[in-house]
C-alpha atoms as a PDB file:
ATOM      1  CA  UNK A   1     -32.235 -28.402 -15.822  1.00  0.00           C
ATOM      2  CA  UNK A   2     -30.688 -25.370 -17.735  1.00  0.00           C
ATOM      3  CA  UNK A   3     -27.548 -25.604 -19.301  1.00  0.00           C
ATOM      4  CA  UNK A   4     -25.344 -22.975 -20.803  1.00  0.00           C
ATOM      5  CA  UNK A   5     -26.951 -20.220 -21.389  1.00  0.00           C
ATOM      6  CA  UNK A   6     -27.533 -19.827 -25.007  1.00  0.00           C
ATOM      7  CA  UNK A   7     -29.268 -16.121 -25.259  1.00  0.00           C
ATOM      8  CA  UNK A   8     -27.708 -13.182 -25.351  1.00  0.00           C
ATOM      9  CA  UNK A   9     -30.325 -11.684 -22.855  1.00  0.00           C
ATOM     10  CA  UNK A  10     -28.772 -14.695 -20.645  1.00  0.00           C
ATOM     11  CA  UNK A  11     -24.993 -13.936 -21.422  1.00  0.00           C
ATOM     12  CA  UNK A  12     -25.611  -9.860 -20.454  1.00  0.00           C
ATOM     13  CA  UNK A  13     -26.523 -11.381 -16.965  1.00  0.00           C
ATOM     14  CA  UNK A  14     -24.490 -13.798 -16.438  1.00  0.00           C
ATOM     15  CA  UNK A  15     -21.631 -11.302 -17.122  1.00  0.00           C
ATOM     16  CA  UNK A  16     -22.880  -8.901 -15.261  1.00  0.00           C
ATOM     17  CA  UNK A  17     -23.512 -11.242 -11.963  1.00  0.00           C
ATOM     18  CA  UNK A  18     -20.050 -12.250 -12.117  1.00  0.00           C
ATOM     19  CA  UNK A  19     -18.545  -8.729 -12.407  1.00  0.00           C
ATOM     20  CA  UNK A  20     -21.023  -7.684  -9.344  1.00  0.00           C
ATOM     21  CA  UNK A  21     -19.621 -10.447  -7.599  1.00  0.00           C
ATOM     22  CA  UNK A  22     -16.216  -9.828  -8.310  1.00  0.00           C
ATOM     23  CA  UNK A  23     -16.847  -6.090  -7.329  1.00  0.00           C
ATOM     24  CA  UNK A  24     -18.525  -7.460  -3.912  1.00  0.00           C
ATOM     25  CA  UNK A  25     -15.646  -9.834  -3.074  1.00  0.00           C
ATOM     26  CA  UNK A  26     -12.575  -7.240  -3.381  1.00  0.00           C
ATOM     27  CA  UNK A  27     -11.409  -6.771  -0.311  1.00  0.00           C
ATOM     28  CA  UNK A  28      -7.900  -5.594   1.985  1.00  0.00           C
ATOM     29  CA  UNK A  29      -6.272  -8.008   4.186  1.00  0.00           C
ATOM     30  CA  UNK A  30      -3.755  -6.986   6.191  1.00  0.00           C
ATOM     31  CA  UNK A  31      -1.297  -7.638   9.266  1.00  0.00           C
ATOM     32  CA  UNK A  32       1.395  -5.803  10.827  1.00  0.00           C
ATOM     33  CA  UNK A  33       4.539  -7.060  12.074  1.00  0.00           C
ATOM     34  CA  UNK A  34       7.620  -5.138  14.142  1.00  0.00           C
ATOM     35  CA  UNK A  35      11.019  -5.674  12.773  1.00  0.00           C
ATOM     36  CA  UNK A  36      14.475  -4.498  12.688  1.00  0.00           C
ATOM     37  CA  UNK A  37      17.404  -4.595  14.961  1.00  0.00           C
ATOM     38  CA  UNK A  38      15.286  -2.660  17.679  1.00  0.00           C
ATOM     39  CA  UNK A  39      11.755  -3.549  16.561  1.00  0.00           C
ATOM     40  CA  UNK A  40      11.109   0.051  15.444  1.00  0.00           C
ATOM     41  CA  UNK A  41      10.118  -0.367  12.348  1.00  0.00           C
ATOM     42  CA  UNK A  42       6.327  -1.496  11.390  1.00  0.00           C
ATOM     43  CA  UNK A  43       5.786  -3.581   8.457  1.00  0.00           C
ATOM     44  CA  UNK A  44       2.112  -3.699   6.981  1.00  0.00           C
ATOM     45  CA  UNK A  45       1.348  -6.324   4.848  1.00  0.00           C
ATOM     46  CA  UNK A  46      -1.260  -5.398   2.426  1.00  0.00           C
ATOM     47  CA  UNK A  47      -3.572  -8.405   0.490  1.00  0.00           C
ATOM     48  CA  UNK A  48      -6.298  -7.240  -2.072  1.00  0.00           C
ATOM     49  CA  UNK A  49      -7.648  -4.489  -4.191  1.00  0.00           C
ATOM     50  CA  UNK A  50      -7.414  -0.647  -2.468  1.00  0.00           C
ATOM     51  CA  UNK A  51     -10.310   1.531  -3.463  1.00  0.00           C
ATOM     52  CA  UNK A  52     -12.598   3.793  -1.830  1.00  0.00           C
ATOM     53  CA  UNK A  53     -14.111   1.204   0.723  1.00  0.00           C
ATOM     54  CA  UNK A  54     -11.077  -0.779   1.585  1.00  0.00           C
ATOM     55  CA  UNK A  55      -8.886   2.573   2.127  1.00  0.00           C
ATOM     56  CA  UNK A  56     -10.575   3.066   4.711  1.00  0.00           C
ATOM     57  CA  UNK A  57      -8.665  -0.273   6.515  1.00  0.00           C
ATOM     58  CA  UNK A  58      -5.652   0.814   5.664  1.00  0.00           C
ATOM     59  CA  UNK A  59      -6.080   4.265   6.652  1.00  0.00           C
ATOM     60  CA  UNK A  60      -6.811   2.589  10.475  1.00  0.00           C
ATOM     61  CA  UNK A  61      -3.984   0.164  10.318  1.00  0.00           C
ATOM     62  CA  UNK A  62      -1.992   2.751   9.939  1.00  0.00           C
ATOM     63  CA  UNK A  63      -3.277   4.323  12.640  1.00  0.00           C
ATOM     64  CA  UNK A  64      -2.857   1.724  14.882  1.00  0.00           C
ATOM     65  CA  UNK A  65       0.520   1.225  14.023  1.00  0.00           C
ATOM     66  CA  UNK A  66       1.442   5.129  14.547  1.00  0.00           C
ATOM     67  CA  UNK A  67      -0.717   5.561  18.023  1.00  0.00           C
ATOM     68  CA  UNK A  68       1.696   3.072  19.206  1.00  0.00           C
ATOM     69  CA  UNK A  69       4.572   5.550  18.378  1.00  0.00           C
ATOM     70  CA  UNK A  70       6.130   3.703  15.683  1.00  0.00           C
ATOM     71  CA  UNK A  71       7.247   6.033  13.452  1.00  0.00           C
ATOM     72  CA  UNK A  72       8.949   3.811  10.449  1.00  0.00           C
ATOM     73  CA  UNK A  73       6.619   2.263   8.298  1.00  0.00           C
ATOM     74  CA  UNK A  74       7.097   0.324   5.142  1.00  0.00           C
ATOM     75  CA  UNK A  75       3.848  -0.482   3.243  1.00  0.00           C
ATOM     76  CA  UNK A  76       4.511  -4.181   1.378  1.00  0.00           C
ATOM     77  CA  UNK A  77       2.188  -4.085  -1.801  1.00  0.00           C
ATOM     78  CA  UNK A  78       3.270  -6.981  -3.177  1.00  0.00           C
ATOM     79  CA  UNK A  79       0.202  -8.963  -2.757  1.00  0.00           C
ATOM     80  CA  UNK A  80      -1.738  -5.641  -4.041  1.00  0.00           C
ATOM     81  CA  UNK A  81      -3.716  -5.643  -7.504  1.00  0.00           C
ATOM     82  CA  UNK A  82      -4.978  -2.285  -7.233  1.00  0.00           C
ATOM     83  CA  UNK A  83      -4.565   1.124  -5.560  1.00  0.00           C
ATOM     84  CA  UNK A  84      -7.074   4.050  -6.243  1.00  0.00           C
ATOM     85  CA  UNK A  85      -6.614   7.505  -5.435  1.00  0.00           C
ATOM     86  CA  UNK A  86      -8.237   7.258  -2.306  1.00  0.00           C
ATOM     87  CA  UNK A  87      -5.637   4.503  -1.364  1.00  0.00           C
ATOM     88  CA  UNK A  88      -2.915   6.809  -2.457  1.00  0.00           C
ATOM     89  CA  UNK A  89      -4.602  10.132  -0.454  1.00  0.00           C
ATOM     90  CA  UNK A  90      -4.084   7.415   2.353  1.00  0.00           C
ATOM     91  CA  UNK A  91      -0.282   7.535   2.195  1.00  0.00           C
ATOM     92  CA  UNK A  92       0.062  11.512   1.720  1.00  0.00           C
ATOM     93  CA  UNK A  93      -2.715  12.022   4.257  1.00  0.00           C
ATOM     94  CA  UNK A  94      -0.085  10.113   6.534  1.00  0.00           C
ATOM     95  CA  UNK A  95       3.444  11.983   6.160  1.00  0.00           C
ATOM     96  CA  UNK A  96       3.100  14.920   7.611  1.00  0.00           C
ATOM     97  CA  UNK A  97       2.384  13.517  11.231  1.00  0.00           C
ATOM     98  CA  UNK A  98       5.013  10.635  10.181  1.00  0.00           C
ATOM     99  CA  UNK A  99       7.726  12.821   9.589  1.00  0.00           C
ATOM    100  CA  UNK A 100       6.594  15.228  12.320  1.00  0.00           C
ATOM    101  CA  UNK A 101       7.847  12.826  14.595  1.00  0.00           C
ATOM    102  CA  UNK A 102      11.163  12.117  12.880  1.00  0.00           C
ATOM    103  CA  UNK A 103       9.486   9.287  10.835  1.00  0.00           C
ATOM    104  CA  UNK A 104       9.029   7.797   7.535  1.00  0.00           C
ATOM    105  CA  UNK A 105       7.168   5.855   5.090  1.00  0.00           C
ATOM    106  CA  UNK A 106       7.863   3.301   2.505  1.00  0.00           C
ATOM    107  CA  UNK A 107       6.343   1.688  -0.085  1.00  0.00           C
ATOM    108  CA  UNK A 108       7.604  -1.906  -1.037  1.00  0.00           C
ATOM    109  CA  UNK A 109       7.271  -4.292  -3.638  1.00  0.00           C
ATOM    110  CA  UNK A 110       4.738  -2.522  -5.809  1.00  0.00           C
ATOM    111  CA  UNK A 111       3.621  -4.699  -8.758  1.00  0.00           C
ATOM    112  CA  UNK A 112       4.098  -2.940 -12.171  1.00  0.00           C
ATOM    113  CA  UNK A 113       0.764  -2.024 -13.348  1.00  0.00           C
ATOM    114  CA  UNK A 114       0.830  -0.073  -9.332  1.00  0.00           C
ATOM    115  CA  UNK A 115       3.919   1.126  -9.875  1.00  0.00           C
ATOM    116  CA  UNK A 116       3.502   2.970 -13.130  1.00  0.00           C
ATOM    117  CA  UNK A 117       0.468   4.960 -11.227  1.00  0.00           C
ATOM    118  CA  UNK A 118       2.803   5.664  -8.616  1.00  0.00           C
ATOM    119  CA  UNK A 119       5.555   7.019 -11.067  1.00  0.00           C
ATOM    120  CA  UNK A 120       2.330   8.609 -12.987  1.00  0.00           C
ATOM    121  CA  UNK A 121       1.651  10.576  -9.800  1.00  0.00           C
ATOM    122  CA  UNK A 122       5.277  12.067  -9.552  1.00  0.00           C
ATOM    123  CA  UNK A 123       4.863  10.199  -5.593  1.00  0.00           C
ATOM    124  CA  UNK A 124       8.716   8.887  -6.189  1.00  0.00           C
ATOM    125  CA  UNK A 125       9.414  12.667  -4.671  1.00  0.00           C
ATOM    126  CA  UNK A 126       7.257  11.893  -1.654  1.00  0.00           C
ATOM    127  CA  UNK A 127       7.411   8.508  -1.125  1.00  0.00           C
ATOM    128  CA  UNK A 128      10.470   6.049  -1.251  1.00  0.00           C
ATOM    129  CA  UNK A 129       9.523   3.277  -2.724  1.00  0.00           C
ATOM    130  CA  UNK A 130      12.020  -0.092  -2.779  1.00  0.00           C
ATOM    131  CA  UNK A 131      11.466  -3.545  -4.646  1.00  0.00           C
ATOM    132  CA  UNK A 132      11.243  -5.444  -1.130  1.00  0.00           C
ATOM    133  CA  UNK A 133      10.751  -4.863   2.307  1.00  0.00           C
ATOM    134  CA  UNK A 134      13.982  -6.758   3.050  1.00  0.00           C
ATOM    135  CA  UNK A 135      15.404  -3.555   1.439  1.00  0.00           C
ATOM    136  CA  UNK A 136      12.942  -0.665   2.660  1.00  0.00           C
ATOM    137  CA  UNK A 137      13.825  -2.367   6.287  1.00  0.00           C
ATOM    138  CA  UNK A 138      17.236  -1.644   5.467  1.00  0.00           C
ATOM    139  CA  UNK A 139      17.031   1.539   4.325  1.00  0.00           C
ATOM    140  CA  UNK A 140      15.394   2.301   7.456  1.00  0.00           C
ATOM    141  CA  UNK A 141      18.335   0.446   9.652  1.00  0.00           C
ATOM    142  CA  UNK A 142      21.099   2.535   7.327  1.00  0.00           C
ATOM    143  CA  UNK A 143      19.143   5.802   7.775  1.00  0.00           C
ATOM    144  CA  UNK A 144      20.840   8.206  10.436  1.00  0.00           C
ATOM    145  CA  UNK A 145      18.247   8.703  13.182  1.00  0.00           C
ATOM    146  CA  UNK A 146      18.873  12.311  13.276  1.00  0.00           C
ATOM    147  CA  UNK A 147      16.142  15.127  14.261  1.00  0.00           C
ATOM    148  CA  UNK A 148      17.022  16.982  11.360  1.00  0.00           C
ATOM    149  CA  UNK A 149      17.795  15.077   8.586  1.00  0.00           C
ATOM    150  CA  UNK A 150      16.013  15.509   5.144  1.00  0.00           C
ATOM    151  CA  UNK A 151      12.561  13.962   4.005  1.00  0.00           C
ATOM    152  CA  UNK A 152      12.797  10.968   1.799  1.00  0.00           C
ATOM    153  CA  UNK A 153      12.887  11.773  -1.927  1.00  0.00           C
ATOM    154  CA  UNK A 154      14.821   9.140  -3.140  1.00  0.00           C
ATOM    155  CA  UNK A 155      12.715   6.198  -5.566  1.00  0.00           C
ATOM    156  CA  UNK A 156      14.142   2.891  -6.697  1.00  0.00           C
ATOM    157  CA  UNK A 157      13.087   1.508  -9.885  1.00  0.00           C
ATOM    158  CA  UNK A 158      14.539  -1.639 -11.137  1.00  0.00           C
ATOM    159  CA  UNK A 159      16.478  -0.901 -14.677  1.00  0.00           C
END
């Protein structure tokens, strides 16, 4: 019976098993629930790491949600360690048919290690972004539904 491993020939691997592993087991969860007064706006509810594999889900839930002609959509990232720049090419990919049909997208409760890429990017002038979805939903609900009103530029950042 081996114990601890004592070389560092041993250590290397072990280290190296357990960041393959760790690599192997990131994954995106995710669910998607209708709120608001009218049940117009989508909520998805992102759990994991977003890179260049697991973009890919969230690229198709938000798919899903916008072939069912819901055009409000906050993205809840509170549950999200990680986004890459595929994961952000997700959300620009996504606005122009968004707001083509009168739409829009935000991005709630970003942690702060997210959030400073986000701000990095200059995405605050893209994106509006909001510390909860409580308060991206009511943006939404506050919002004047009109054809013709501007696209969203505005970013909240806690003080």
């Amino acid at each position: 019976m081996r114990g601890i491993p004592t070389s560092g020939m041993e250590r290397c691997l072990l280290s190296r098993t357990a960041l393959i592993w760790e690599v192997l087991m990131r994954s995106l969860e995710y669910s998607v629930e209708t709120v608001g007064a009218k049940q117009t706006i989508a909520v998805l509810s992102l759990d994991g790491y977003v890179d260049s594999a697991t973009s890919l889900n969230m690229d198709e839930a938000i798919d899903s949600i916008l072939q069912q002609q819901v055009y409000h959509v906050v993205v809840d990232l509170a549950k999200v360690s990680y986004v890459s720049s595929a994961g952000w090419g997700v959300f620009i990919s996504k606005i122009k048919d968004i707001r083509e049909n009168h739409g829009g997208l935000k991005i709630a409760g970003m942690r702060p290690d997210v959030r400073d890429v986000f701000d990095l990017l200059g995405f605050g002038h893209i994106i509006e972004a909001h510390d909860s979805v409580a308060d991206a939903v009511a943006a939404f609900e506050s919002a004047p539904r009109d054809a013709k009103r501007a696209p969203e530029v505005a970013s909240r950042r806690p003080a």
